[in-house]
PDB file of N, CA and C in Angstrom:
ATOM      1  N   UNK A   1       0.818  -1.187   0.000  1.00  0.00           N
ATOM      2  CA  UNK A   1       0.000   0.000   0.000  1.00  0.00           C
ATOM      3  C   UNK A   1       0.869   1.261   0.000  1.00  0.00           C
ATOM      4  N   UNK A   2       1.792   1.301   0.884  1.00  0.00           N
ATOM      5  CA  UNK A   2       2.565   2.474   0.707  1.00  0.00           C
ATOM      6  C   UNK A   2       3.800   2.826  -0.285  1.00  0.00           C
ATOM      7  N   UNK A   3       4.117   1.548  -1.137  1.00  0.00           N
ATOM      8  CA  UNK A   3       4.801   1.555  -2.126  1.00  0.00           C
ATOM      9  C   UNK A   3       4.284   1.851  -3.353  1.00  0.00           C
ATOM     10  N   UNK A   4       2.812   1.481  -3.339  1.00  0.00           N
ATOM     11  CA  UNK A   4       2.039   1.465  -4.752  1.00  0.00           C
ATOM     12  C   UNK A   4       2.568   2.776  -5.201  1.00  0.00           C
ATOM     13  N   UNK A   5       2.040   3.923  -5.272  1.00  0.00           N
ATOM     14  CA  UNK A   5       2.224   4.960  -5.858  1.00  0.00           C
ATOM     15  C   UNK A   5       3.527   5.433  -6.539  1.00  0.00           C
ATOM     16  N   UNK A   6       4.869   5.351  -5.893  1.00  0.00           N
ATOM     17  CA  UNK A   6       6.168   4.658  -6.211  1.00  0.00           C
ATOM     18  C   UNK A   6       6.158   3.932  -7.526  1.00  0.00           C
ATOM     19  N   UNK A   7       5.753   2.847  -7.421  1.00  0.00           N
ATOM     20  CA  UNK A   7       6.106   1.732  -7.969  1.00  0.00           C
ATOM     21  C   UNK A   7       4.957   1.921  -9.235  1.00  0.00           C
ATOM     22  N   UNK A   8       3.787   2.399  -9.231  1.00  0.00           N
ATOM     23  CA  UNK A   8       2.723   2.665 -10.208  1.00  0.00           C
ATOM     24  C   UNK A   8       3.393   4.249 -11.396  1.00  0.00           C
ATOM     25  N   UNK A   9       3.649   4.975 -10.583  1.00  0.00           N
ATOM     26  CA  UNK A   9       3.907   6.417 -11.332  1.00  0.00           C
ATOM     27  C   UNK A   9       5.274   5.603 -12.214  1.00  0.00           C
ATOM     28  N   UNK A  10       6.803   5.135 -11.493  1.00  0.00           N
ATOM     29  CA  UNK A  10       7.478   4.298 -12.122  1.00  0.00           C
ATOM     30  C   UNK A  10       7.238   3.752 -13.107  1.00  0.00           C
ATOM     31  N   UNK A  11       6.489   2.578 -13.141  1.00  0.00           N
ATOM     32  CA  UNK A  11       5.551   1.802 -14.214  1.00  0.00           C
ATOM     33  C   UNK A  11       5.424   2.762 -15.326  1.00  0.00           C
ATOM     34  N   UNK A  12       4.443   3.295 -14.849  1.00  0.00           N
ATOM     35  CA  UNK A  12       4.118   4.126 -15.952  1.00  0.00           C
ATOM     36  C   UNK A  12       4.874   5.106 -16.898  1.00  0.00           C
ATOM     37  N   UNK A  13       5.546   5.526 -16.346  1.00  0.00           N
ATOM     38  CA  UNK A  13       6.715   6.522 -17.122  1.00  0.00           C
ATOM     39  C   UNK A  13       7.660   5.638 -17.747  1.00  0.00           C
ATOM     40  N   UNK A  14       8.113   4.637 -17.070  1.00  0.00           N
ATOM     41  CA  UNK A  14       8.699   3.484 -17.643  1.00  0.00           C
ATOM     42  C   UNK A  14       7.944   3.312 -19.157  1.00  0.00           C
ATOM     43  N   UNK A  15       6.872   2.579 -19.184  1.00  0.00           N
ATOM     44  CA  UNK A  15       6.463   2.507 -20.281  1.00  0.00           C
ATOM     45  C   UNK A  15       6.124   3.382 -21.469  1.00  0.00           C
ATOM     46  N   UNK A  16       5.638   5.019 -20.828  1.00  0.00           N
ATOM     47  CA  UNK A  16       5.762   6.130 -21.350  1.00  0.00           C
ATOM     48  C   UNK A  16       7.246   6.315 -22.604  1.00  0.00           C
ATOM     49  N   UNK A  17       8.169   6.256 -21.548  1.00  0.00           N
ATOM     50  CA  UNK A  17       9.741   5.968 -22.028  1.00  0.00           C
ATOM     51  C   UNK A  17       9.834   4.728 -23.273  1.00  0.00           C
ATOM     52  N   UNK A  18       9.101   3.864 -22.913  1.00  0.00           N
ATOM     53  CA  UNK A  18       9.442   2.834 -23.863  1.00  0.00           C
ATOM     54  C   UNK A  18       9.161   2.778 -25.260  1.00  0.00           C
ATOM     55  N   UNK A  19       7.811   3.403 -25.092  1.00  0.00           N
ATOM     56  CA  UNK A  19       6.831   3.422 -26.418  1.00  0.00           C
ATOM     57  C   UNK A  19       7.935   4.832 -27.194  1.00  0.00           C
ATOM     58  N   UNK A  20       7.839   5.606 -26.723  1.00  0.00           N
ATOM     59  CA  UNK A  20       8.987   7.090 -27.268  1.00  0.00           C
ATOM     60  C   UNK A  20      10.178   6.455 -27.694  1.00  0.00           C
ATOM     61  N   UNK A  21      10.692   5.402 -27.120  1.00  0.00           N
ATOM     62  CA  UNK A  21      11.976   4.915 -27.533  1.00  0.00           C
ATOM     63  C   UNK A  21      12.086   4.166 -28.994  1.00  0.00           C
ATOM     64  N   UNK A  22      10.637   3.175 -28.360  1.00  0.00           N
ATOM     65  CA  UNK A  22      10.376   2.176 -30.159  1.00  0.00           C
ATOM     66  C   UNK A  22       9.760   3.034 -31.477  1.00  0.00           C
ATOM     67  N   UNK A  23       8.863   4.213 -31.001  1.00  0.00           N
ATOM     68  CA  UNK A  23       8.762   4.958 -31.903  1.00  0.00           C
ATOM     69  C   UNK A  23      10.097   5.867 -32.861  1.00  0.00           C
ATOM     70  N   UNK A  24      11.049   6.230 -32.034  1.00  0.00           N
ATOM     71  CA  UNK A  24      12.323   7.051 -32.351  1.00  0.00           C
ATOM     72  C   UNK A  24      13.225   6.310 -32.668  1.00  0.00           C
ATOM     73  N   UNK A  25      13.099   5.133 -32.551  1.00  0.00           N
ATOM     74  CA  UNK A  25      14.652   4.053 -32.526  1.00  0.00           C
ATOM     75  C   UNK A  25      15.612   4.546 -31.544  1.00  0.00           C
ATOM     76  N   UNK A  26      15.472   5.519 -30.551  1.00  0.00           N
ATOM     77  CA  UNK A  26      16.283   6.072 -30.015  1.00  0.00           C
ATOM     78  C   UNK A  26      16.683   4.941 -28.550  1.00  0.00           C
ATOM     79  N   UNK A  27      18.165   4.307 -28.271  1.00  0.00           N
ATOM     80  CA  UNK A  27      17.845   3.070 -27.205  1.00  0.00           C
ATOM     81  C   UNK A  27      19.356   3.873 -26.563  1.00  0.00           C
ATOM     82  N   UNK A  28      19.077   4.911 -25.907  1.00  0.00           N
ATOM     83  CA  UNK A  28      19.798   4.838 -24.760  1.00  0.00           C
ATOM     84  C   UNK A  28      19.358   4.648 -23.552  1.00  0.00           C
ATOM     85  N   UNK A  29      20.377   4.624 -22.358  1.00  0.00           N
ATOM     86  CA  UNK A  29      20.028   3.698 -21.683  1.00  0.00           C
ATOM     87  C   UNK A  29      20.152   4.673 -20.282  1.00  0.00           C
ATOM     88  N   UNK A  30      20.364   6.068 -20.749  1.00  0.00           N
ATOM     89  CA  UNK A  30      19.641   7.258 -19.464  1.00  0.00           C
ATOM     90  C   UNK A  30      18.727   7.585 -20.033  1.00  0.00           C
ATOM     91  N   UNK A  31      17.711   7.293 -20.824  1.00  0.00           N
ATOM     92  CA  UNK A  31      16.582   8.265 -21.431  1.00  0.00           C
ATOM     93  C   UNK A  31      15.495   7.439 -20.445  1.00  0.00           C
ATOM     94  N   UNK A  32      15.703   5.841 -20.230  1.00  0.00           N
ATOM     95  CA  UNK A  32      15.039   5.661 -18.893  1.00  0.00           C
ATOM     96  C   UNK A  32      15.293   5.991 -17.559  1.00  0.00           C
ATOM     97  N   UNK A  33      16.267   5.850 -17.621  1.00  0.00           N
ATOM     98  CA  UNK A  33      16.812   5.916 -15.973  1.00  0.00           C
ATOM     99  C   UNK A  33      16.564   7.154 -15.256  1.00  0.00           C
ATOM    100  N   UNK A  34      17.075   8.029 -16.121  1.00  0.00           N
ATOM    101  CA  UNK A  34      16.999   9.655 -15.375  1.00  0.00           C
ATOM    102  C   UNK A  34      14.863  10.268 -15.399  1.00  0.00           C
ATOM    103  N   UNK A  35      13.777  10.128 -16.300  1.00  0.00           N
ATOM    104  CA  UNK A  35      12.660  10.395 -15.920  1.00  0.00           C
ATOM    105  C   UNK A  35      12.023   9.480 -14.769  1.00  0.00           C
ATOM    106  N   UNK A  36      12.478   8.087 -14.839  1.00  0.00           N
ATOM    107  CA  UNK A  36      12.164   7.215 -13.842  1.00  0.00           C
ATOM    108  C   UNK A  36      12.197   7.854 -12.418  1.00  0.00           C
ATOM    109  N   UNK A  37      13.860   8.094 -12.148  1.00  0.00           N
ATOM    110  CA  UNK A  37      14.129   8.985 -10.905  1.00  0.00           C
ATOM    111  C   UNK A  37      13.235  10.232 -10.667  1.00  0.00           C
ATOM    112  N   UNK A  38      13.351  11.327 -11.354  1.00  0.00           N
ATOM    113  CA  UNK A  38      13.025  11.971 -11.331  1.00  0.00           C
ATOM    114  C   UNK A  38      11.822  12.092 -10.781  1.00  0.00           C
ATOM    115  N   UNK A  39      10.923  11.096 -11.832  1.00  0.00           N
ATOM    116  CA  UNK A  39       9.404  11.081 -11.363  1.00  0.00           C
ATOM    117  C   UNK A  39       8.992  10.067  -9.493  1.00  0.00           C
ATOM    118  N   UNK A  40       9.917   9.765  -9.188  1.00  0.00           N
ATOM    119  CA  UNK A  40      10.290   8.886  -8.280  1.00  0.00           C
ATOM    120  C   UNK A  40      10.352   9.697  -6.785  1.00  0.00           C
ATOM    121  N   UNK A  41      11.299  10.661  -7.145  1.00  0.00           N
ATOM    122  CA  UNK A  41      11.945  12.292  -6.214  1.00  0.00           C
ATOM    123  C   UNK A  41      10.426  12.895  -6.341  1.00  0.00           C
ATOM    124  N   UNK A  42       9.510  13.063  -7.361  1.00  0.00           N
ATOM    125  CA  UNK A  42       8.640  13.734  -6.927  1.00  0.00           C
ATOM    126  C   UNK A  42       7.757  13.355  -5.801  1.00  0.00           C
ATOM    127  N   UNK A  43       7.034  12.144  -6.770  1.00  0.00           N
ATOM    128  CA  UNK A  43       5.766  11.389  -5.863  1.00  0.00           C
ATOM    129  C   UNK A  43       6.223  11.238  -4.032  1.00  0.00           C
ATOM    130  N   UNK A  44       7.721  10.946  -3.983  1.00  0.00           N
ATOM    131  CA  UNK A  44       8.172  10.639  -2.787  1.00  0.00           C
ATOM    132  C   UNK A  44       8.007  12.282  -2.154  1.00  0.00           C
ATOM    133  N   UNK A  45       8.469  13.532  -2.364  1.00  0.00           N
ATOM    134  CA  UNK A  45       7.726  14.593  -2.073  1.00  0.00           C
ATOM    135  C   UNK A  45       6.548  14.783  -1.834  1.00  0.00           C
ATOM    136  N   UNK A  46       5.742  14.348  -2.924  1.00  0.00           N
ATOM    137  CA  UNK A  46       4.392  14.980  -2.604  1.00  0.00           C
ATOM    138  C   UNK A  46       3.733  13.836  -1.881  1.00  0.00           C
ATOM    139  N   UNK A  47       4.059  12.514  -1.566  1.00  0.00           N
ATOM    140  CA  UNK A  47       3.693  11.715  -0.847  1.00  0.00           C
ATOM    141  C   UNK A  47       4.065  10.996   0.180  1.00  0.00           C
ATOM    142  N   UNK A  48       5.210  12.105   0.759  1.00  0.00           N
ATOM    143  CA  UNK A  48       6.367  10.988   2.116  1.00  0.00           C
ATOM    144  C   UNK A  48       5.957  11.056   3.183  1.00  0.00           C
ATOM    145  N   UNK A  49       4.992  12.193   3.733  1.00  0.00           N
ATOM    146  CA  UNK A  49       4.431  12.895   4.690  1.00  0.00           C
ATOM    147  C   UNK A  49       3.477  11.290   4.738  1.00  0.00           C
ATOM    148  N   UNK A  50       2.257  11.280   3.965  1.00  0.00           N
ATOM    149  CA  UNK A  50       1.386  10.455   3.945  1.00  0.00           C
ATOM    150  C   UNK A  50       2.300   9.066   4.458  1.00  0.00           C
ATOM    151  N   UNK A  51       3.070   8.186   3.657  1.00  0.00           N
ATOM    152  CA  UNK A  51       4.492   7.069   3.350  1.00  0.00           C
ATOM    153  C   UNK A  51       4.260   6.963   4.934  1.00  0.00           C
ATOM    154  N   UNK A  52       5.413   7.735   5.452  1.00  0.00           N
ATOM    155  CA  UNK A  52       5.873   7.925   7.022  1.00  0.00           C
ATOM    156  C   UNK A  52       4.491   7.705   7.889  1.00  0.00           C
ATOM    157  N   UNK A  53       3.413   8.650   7.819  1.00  0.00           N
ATOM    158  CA  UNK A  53       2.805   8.202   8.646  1.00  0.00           C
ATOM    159  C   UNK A  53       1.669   7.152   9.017  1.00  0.00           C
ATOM    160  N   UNK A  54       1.631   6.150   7.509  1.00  0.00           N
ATOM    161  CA  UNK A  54       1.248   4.922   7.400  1.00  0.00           C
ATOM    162  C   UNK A  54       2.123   4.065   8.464  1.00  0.00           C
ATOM    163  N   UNK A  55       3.229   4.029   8.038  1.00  0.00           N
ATOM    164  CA  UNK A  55       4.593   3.035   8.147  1.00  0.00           C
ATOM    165  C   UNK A  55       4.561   3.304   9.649  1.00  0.00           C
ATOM    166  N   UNK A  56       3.978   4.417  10.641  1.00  0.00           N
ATOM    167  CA  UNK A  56       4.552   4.989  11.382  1.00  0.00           C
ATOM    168  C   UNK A  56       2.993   3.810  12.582  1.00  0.00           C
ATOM    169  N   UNK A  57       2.210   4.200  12.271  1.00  0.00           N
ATOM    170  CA  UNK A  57       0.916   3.486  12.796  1.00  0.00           C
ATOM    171  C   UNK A  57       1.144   1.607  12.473  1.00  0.00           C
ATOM    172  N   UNK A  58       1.775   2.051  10.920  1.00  0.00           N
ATOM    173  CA  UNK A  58       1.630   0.151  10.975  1.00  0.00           C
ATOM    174  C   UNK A  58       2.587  -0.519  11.930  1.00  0.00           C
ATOM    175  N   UNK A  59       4.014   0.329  11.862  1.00  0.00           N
ATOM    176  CA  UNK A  59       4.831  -0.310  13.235  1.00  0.00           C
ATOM    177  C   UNK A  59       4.107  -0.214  14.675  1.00  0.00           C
ATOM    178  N   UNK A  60       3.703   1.005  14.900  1.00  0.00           N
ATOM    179  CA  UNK A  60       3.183   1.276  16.365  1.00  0.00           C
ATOM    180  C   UNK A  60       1.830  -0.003  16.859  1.00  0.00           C
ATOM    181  N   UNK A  61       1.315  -0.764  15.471  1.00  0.00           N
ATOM    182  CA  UNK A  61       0.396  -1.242  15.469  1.00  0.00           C
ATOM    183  C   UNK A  61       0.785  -2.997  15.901  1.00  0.00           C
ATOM    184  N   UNK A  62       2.001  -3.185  15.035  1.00  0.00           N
ATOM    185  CA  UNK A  62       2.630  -4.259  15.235  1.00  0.00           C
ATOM    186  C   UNK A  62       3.168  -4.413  16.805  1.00  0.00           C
ATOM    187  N   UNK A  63       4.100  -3.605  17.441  1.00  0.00           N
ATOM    188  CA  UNK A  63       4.812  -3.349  18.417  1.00  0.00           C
ATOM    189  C   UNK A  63       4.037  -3.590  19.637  1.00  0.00           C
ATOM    190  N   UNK A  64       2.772  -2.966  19.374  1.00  0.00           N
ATOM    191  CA  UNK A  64       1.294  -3.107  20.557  1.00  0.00           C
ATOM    192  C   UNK A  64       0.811  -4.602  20.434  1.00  0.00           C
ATOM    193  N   UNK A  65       0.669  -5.680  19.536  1.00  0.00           N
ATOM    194  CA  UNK A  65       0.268  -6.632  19.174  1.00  0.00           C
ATOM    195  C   UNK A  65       1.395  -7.756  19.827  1.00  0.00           C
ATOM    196  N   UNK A  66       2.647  -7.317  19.505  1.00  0.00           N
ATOM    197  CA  UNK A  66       3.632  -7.667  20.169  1.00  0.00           C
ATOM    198  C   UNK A  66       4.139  -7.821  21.430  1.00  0.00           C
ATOM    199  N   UNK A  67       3.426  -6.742  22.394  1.00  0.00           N
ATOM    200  CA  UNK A  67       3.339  -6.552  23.400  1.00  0.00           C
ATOM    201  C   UNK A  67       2.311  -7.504  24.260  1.00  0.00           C
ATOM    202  N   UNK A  68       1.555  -7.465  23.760  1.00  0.00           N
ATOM    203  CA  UNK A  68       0.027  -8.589  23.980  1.00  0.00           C
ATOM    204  C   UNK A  68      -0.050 -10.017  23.985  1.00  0.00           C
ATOM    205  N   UNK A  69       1.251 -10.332  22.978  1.00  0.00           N
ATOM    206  CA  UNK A  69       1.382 -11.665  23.570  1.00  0.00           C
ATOM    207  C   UNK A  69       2.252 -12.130  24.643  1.00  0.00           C
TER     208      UNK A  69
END
């Protein structure tokens, strides 16, 4: 759950990248790498706040469960 968005925006630009590549014949091998990141640095911006405080409840959630037995 907290990776999806990561791993979905990725995907997608990935393939974005791919189709531009087979259309152009163009096959280098930063024309993926560097929008991948990029788009990667964003989502993790506009979504780390949210990330963290999933991750932050799911440990606190585990740790309490842990405690209980």
């Amino acid at each position: 759950m907290v990776a999806a968005p990561v791993l979905l925006s990725i995907l997608i630009v990935g393939l974005l990248v791919s189709i531009l590549q087979v259309a152009t014949q163009i096959q280098e091998m930063t024309l993926t790498f560097i929008p991948k990141l990029a788009v990667s640095v964003l989502v993790l911006l506009a979504l780390g706040s949210w990330m963290t405080s999933t991750l932050k409840q799911f440990a606190i959630s585990i740790i309490m469960q842990a405690v209980n037995l």
